[in-house]
Protein backbone atom coordinates (compact mmCIF):
# COMPACT_ATOMS: atom_id res chain seq x y z
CA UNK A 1 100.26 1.86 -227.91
CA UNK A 2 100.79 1.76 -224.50
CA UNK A 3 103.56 3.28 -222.55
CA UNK A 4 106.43 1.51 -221.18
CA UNK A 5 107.33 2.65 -217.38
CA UNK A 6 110.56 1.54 -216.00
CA UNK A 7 111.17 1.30 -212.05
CA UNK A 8 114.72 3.95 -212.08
CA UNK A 9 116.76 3.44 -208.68
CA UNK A 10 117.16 6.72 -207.44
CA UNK A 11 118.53 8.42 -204.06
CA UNK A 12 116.38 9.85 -201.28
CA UNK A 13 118.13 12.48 -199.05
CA UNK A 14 115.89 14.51 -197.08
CA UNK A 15 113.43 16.00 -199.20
CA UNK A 16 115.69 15.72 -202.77
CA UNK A 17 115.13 12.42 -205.08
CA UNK A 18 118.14 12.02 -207.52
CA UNK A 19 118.46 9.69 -210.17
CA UNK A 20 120.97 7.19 -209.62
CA UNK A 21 123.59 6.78 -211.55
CA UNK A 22 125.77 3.49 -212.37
CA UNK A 23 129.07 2.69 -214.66
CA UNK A 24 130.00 0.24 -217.50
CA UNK A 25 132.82 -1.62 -217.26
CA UNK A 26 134.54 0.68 -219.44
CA UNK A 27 134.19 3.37 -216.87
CA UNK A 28 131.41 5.49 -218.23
CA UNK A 29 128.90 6.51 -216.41
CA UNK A 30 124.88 5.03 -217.44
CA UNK A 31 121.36 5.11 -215.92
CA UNK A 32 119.44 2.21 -215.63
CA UNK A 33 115.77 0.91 -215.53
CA UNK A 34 113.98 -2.36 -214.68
CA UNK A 35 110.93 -3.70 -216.10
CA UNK A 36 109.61 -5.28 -212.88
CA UNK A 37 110.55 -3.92 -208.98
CA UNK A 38 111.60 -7.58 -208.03
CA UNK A 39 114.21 -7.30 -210.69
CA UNK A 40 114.56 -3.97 -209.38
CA UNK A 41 115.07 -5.56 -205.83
CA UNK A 42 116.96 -8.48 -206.84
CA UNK A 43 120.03 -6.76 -208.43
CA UNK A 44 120.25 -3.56 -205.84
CA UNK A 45 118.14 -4.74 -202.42
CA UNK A 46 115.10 -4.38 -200.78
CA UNK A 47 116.00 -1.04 -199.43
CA UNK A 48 117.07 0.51 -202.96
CA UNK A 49 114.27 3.31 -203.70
CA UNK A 50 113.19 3.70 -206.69
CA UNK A 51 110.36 5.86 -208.88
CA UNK A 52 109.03 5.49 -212.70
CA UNK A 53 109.82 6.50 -215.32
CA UNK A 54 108.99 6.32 -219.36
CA UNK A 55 112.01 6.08 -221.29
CA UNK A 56 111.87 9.41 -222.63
CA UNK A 57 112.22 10.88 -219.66
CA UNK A 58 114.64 8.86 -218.05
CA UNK A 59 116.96 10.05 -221.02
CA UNK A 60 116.06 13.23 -220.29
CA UNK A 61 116.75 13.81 -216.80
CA UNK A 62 119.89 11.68 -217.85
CA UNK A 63 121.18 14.14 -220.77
CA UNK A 64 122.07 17.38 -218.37
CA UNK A 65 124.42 15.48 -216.36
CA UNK A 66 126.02 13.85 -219.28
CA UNK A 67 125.40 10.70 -219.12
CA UNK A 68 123.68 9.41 -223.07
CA UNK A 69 124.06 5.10 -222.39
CA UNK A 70 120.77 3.92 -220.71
CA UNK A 71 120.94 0.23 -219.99
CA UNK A 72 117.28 -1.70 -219.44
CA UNK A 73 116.99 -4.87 -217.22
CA UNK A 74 121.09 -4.72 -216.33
CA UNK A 75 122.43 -8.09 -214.58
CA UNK A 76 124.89 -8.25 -211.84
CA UNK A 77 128.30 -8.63 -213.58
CA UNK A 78 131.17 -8.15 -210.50
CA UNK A 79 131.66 -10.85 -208.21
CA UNK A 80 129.78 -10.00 -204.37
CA UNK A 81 132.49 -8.21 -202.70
CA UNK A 82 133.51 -9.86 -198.90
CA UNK A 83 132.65 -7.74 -196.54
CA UNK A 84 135.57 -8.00 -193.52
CA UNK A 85 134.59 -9.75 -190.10
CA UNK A 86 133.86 -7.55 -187.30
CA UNK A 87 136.66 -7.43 -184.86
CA UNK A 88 139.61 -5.76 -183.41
CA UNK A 89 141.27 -3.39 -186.00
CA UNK A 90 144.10 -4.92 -187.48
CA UNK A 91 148.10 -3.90 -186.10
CA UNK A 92 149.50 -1.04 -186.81
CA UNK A 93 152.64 -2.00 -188.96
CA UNK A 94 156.16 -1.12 -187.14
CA UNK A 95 157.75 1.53 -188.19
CA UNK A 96 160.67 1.64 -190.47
CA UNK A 97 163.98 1.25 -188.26
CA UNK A 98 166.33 3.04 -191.43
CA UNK A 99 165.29 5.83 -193.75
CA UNK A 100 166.26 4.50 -197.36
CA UNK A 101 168.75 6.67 -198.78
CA UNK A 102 168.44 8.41 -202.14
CA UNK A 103 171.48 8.41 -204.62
CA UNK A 104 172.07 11.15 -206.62
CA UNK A 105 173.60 10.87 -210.22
């Protein structure tokens, strides 16, 4: 039986490689995998690095940091966030002209 090796986004800084980790849409935390690198690159990028990984040890690096969900071949599920025009930074908004006043009971 051959061995199934999954392409694990992970982050390069320097000379450390850490696994990437994502969340569910119920907030906890999960690693993923991708069968193929273009599936890889089509959810996170071009730029995303990534290494592989059998499933085994995916879960393991995983484990220690507790995370215990591992999702395979995840699809984009938030819609692409704007990303603001480049220009002058907004106003600053004016300053209150009366302090609001606090009643005491």
């Amino acid at each position: 039986m051959a061995r199934v090796v999954w392409h694990v986004p992970v982050t390069v800084t320097g000379s450390t490689t850490a696994l990437r980790l994502f969340r569910l849409r119920d907030g906890r935390r999960c690693a993923v995998g991708f069968a193929t690198t273009e599936a890889l690159t089509a959810l996170l990028g071009p730029d995303q690095a990534f290494t592989e990984l059998a499933e085994p040890a995916l879960r393991a690096l995983a484990a220690p940091l507790g995370v215990d969900t591992l999702v395979l071949d995840p699809r984009l599920v938030a819609p692409p966030v704007a990303r603001p025009a480049r220009g002058p930074a907004p106003a600053e908004p004016a300053a209150p002209t009366a302090r609001p006043q606090l009643q005491h009971r």
